[in-house]
PDB file of N, CA and C in Angstrom:
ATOM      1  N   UNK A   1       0.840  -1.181   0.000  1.00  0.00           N
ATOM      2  CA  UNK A   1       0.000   0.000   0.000  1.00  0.00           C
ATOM      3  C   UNK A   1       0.890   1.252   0.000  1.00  0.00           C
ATOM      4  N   UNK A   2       0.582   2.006  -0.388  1.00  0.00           N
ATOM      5  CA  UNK A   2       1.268   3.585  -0.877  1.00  0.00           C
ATOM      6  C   UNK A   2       0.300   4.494  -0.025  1.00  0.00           C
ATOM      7  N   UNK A   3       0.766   5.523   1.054  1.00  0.00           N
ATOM      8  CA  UNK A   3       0.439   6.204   1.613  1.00  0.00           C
ATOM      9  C   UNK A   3       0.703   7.359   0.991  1.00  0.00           C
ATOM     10  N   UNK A   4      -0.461   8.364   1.676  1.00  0.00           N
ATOM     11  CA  UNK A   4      -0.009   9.613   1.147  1.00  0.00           C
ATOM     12  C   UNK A   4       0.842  10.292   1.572  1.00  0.00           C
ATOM     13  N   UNK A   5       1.600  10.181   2.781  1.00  0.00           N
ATOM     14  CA  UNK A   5       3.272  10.456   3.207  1.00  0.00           C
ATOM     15  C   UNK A   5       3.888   9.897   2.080  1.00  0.00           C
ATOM     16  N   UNK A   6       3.783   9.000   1.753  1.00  0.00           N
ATOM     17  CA  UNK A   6       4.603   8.110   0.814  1.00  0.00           C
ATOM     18  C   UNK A   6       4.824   9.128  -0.702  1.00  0.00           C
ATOM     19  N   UNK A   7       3.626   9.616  -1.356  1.00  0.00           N
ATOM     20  CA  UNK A   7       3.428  10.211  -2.134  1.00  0.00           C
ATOM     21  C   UNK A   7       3.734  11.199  -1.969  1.00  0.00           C
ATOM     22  N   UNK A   8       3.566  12.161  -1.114  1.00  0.00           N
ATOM     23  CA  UNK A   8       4.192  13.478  -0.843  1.00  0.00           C
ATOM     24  C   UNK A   8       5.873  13.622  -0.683  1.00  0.00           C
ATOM     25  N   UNK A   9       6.606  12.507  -0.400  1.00  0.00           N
ATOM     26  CA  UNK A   9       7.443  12.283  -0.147  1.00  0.00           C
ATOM     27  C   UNK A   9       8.588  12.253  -1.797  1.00  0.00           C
ATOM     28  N   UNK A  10       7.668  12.195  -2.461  1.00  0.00           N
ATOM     29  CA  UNK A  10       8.227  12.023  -3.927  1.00  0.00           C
ATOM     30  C   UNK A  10       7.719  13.202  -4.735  1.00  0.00           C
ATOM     31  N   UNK A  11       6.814  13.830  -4.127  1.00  0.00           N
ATOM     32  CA  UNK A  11       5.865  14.660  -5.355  1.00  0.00           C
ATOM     33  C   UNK A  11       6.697  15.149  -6.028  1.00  0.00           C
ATOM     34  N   UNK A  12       7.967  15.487  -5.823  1.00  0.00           N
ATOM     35  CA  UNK A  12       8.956  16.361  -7.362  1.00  0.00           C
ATOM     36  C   UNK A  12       9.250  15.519  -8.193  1.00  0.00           C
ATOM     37  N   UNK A  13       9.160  14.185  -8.286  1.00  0.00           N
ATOM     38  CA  UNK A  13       9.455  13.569  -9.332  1.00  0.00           C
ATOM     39  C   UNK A  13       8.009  13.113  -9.667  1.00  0.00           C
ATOM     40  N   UNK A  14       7.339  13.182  -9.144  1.00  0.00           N
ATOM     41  CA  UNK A  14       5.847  13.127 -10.361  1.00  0.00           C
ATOM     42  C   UNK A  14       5.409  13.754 -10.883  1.00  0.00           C
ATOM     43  N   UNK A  15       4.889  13.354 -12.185  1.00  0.00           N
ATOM     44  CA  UNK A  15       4.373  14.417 -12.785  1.00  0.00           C
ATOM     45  C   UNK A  15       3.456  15.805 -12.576  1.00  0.00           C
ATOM     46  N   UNK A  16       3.589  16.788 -13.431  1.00  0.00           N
ATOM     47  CA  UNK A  16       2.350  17.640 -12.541  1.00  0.00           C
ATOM     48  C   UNK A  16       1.377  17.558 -12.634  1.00  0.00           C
ATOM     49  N   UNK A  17       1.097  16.877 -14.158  1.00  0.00           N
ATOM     50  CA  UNK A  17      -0.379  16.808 -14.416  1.00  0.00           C
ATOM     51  C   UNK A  17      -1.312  15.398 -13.677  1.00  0.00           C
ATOM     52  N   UNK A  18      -0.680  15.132 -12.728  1.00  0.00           N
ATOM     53  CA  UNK A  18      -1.263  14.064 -11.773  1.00  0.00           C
ATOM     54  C   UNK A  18      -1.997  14.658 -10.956  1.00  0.00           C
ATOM     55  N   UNK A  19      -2.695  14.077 -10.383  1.00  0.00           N
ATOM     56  CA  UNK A  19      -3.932  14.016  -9.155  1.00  0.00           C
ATOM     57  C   UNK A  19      -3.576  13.099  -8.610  1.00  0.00           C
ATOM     58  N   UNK A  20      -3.238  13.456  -7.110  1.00  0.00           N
ATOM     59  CA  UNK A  20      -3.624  12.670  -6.011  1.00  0.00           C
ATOM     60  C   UNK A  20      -4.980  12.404  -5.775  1.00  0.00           C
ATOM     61  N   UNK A  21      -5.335  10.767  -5.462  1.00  0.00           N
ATOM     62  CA  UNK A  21      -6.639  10.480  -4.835  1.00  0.00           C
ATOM     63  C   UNK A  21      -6.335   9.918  -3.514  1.00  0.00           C
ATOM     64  N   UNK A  22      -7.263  10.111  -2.492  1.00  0.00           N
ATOM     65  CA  UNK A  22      -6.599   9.620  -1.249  1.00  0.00           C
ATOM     66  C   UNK A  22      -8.099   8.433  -1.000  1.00  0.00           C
ATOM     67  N   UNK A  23      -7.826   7.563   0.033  1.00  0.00           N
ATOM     68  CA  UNK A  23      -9.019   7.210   0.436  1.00  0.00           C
ATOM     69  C   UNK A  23      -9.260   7.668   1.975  1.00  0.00           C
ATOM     70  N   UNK A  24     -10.544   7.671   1.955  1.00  0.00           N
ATOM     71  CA  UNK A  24     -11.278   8.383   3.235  1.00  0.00           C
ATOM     72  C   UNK A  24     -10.487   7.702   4.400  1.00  0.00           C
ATOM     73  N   UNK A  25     -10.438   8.071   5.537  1.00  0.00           N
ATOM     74  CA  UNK A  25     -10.391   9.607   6.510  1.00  0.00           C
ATOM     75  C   UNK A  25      -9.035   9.864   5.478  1.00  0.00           C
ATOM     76  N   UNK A  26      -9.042  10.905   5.264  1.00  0.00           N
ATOM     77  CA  UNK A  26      -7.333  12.195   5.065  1.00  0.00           C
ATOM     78  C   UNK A  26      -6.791  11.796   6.252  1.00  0.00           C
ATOM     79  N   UNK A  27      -5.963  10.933   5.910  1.00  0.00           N
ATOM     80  CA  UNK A  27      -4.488  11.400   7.246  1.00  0.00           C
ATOM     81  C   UNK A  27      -2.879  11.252   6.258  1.00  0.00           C
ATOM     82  N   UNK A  28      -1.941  11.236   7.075  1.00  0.00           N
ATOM     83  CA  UNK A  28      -1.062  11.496   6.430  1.00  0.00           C
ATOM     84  C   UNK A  28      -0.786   9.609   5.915  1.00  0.00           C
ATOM     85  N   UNK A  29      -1.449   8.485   6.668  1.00  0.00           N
ATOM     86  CA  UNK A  29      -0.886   7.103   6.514  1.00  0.00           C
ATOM     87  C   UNK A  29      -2.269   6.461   5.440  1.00  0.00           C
ATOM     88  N   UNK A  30      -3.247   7.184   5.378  1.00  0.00           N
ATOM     89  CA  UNK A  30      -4.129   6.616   4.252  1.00  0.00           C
ATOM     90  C   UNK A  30      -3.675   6.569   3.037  1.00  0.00           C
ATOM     91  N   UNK A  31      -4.242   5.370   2.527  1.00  0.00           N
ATOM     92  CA  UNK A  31      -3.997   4.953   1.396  1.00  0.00           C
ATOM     93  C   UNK A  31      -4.057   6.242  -0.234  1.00  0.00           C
ATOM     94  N   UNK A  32      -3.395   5.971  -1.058  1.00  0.00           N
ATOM     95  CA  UNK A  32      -3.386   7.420  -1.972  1.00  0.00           C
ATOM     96  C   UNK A  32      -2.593   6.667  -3.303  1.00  0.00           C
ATOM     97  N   UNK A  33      -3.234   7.244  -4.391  1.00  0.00           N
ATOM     98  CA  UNK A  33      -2.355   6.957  -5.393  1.00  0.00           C
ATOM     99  C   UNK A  33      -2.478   8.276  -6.466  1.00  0.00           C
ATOM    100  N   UNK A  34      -1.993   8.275  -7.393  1.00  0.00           N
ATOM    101  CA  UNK A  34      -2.016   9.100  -8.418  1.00  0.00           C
ATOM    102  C   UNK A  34      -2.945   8.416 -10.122  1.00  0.00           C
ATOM    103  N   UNK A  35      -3.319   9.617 -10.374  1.00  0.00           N
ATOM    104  CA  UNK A  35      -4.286   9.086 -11.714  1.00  0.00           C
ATOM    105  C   UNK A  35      -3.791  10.395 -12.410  1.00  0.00           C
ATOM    106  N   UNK A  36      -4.432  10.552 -13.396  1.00  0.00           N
ATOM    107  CA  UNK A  36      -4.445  11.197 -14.677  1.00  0.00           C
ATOM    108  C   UNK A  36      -5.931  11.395 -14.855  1.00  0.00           C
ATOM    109  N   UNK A  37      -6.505  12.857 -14.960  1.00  0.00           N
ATOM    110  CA  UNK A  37      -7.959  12.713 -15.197  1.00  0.00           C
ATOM    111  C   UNK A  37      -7.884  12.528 -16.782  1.00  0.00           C
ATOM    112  N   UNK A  38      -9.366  12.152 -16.746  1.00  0.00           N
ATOM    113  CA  UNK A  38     -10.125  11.860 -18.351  1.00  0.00           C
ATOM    114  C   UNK A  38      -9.546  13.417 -18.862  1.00  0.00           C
ATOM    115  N   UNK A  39      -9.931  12.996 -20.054  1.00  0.00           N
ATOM    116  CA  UNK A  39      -9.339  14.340 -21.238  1.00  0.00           C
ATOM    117  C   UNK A  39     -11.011  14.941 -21.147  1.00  0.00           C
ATOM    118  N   UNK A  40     -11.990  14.675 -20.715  1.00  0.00           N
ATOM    119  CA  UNK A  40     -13.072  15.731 -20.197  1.00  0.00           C
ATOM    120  C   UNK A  40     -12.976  16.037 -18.465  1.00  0.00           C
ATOM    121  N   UNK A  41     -11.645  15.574 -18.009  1.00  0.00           N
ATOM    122  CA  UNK A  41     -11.612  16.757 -16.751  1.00  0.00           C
ATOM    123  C   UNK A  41     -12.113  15.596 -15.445  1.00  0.00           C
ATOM    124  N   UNK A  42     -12.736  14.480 -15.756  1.00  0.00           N
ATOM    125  CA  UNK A  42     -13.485  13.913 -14.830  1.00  0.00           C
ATOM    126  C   UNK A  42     -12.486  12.870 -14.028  1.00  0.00           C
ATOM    127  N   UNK A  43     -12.694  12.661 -12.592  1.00  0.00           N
ATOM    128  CA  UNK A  43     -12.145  11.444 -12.402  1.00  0.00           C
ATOM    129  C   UNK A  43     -12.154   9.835 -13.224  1.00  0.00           C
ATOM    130  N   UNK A  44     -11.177   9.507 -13.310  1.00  0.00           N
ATOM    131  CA  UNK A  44     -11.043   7.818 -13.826  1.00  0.00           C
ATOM    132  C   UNK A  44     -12.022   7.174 -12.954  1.00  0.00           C
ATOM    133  N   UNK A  45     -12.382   6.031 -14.159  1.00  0.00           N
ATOM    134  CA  UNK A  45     -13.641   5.094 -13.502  1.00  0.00           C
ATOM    135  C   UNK A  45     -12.591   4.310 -12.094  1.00  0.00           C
ATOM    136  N   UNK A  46     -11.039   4.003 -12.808  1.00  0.00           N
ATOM    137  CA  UNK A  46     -10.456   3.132 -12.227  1.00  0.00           C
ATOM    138  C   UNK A  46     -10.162   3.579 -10.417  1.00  0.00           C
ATOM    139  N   UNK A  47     -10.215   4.901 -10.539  1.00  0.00           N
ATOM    140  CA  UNK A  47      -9.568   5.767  -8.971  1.00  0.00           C
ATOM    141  C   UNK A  47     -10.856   5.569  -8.269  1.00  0.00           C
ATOM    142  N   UNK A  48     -12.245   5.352  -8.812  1.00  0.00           N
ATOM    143  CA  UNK A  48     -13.526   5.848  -8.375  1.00  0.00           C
ATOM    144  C   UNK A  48     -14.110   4.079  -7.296  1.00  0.00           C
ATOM    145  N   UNK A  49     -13.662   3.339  -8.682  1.00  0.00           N
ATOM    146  CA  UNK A  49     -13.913   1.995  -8.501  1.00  0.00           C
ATOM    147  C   UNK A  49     -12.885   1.379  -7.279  1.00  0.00           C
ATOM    148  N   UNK A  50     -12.174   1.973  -7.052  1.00  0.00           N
ATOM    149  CA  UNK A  50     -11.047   1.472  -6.209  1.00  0.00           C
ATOM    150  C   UNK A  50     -11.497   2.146  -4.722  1.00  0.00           C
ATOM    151  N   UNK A  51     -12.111   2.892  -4.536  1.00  0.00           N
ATOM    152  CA  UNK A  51     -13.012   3.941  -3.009  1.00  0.00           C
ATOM    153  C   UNK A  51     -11.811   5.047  -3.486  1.00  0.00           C
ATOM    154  N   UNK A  52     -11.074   5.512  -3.817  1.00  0.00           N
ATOM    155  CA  UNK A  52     -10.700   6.585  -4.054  1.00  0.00           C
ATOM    156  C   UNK A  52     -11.202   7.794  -4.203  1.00  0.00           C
ATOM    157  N   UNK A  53     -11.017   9.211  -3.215  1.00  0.00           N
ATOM    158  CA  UNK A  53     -11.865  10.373  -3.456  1.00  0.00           C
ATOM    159  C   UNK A  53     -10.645  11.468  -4.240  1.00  0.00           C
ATOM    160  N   UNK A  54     -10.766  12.250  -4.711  1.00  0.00           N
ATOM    161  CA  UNK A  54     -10.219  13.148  -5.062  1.00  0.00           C
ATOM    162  C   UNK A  54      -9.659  14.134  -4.112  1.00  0.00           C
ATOM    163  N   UNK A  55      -7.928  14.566  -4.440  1.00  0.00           N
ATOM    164  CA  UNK A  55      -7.574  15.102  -3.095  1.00  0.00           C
ATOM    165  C   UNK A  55      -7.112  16.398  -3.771  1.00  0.00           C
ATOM    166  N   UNK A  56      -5.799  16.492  -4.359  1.00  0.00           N
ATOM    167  CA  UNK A  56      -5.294  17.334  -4.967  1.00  0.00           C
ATOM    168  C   UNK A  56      -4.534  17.031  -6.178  1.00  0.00           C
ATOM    169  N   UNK A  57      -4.279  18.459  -7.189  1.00  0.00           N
ATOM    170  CA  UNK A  57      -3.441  17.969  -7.752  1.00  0.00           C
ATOM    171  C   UNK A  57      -2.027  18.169  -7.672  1.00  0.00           C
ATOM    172  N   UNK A  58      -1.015  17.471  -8.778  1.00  0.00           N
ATOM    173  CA  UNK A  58       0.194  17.817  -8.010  1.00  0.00           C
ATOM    174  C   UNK A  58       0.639  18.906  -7.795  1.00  0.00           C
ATOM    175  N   UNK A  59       0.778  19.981  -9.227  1.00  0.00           N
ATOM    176  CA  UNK A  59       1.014  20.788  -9.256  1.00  0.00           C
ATOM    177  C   UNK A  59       1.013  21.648  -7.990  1.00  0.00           C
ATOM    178  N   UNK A  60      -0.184  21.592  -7.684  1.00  0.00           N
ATOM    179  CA  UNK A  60      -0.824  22.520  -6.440  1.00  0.00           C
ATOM    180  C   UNK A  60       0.153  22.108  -4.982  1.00  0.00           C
ATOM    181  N   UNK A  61      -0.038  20.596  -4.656  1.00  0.00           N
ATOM    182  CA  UNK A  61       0.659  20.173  -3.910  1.00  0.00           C
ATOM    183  C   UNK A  61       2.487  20.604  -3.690  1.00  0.00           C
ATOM    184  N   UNK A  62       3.217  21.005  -4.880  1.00  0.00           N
ATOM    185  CA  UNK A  62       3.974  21.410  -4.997  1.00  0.00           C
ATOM    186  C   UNK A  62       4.292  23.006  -4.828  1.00  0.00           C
ATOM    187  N   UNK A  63       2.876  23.610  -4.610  1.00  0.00           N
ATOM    188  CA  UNK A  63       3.257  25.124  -4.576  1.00  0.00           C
ATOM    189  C   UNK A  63       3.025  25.174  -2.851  1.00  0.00           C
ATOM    190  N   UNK A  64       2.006  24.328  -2.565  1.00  0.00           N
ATOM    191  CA  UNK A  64       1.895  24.360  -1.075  1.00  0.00           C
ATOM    192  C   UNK A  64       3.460  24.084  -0.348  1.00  0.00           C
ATOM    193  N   UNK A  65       4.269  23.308  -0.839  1.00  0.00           N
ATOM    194  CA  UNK A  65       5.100  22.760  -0.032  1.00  0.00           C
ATOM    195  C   UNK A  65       6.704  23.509  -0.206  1.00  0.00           C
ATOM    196  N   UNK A  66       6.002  25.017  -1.374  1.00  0.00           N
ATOM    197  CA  UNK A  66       7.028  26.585  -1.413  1.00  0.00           C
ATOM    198  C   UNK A  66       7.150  26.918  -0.030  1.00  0.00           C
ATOM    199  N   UNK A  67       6.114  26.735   0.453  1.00  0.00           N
ATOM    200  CA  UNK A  67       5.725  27.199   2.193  1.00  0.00           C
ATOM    201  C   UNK A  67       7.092  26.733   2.817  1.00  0.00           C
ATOM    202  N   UNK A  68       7.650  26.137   2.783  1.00  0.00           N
ATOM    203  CA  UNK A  68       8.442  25.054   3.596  1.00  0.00           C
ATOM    204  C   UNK A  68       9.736  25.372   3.772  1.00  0.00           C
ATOM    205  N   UNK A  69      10.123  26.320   2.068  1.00  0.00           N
ATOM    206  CA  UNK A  69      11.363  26.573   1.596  1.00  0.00           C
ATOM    207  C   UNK A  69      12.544  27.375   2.961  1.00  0.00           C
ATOM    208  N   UNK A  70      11.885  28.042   3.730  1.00  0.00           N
ATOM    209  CA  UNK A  70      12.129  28.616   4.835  1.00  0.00           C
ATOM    210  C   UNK A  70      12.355  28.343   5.581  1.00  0.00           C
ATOM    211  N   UNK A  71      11.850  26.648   6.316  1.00  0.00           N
ATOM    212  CA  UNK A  71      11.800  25.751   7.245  1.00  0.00           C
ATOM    213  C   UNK A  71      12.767  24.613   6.910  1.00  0.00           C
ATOM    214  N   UNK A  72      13.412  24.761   6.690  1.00  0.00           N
ATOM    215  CA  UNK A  72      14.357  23.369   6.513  1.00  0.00           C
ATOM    216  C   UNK A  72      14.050  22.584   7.511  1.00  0.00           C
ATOM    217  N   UNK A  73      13.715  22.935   8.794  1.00  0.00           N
ATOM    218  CA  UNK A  73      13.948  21.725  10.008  1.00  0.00           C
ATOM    219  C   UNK A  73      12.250  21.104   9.779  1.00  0.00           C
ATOM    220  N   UNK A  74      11.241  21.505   9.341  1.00  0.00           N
ATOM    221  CA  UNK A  74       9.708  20.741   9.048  1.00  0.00           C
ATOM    222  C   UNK A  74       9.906  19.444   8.546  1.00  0.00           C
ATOM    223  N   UNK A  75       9.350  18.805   9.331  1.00  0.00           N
ATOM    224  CA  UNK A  75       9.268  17.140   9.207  1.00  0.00           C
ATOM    225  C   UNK A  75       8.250  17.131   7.893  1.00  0.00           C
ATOM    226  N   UNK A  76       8.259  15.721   7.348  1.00  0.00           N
ATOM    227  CA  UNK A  76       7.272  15.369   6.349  1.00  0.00           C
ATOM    228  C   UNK A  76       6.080  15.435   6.704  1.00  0.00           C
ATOM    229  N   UNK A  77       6.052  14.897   8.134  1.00  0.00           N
ATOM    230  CA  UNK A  77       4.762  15.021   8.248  1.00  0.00           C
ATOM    231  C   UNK A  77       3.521  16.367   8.545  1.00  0.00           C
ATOM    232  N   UNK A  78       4.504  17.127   9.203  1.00  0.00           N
ATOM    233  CA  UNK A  78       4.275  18.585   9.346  1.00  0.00           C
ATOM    234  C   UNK A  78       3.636  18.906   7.688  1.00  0.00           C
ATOM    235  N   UNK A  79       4.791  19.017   6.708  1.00  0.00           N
ATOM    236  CA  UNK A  79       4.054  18.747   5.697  1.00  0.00           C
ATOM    237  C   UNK A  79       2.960  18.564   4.908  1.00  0.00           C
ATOM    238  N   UNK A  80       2.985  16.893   5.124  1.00  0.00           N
ATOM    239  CA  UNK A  80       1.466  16.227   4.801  1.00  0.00           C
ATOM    240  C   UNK A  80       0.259  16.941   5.241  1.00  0.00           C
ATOM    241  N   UNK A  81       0.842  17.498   6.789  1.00  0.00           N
ATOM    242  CA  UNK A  81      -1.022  18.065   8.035  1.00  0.00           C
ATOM    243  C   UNK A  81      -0.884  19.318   6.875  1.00  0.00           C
ATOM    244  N   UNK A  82      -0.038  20.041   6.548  1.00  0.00           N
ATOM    245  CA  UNK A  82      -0.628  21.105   6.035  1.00  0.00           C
ATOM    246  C   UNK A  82      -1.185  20.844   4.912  1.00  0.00           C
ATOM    247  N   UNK A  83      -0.879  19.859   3.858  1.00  0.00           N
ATOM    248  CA  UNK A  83      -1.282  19.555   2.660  1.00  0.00           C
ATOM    249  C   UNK A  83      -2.978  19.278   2.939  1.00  0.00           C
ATOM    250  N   UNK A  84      -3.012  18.247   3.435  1.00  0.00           N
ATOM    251  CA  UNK A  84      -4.421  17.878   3.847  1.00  0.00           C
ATOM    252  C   UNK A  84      -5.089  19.087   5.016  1.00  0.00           C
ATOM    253  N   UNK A  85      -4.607  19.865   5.390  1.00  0.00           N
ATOM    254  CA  UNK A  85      -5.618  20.817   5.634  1.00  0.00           C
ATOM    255  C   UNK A  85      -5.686  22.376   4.459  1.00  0.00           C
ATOM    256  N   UNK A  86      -5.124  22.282   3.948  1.00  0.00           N
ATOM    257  CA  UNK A  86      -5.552  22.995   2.602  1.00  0.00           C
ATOM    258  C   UNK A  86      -6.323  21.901   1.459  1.00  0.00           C
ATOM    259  N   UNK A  87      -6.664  20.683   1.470  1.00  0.00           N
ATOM    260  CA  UNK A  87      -7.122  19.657   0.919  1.00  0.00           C
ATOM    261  C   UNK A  87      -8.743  19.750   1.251  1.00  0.00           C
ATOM    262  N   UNK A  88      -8.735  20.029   2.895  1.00  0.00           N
ATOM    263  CA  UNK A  88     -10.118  20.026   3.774  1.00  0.00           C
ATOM    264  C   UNK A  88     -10.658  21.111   3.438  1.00  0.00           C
ATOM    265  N   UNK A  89      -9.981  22.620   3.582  1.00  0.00           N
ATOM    266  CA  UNK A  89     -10.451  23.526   4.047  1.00  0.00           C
ATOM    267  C   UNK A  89     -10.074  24.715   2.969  1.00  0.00           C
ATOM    268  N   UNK A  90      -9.459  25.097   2.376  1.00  0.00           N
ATOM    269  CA  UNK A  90      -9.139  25.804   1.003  1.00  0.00           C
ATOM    270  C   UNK A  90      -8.721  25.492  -0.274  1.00  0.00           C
ATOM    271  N   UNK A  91      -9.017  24.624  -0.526  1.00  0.00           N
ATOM    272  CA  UNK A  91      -9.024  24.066  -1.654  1.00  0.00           C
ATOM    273  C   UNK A  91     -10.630  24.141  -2.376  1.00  0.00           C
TER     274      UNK A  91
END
């Protein structure tokens, strides 16, 4: 299983045009993978069929984690809580 620590942990080498999907509750150890939406914008049947919800995309995930550039000593997981609370709450 691939967590979304796991995934965040790599996001510069994934692509940007990826989407994270996480599965329900958001924490930093739930399950998460990456898709590619349909070329009309929609989630994959395959992310949907799997309990997968839609979290972020990378791109985005990568501007959130500019925040950080300042903090060298921020743990990953520090990280992740902020990712997923801009995931919850401004996004």
């Amino acid at each position: 299983m691939t967590s979304l620590l796991d995934l965040i942990a790599k996001i510069g080498q994934m692509d940007r045009e990826d989407v994270i999907f996480v599965k329900p509750e958001w924490r930093p150890d739930s399950e998460a993978s990456a898709f590619r939406l349909t070329e009309d914008y929609r989630v994959p049947d395959e992310a949907r069929v799997l309990g997968y919800e839609y979290f972020l995309e990378v791109d985005t995930i990568q501007q959130i984690l500019e925040e950080f550039r300042g903090r060298p000593d921020a743990t990953l997981n520090e990280k992740c809580q902020r990712i997923i609370h801009y995931a919850m709450y401004d996004a």
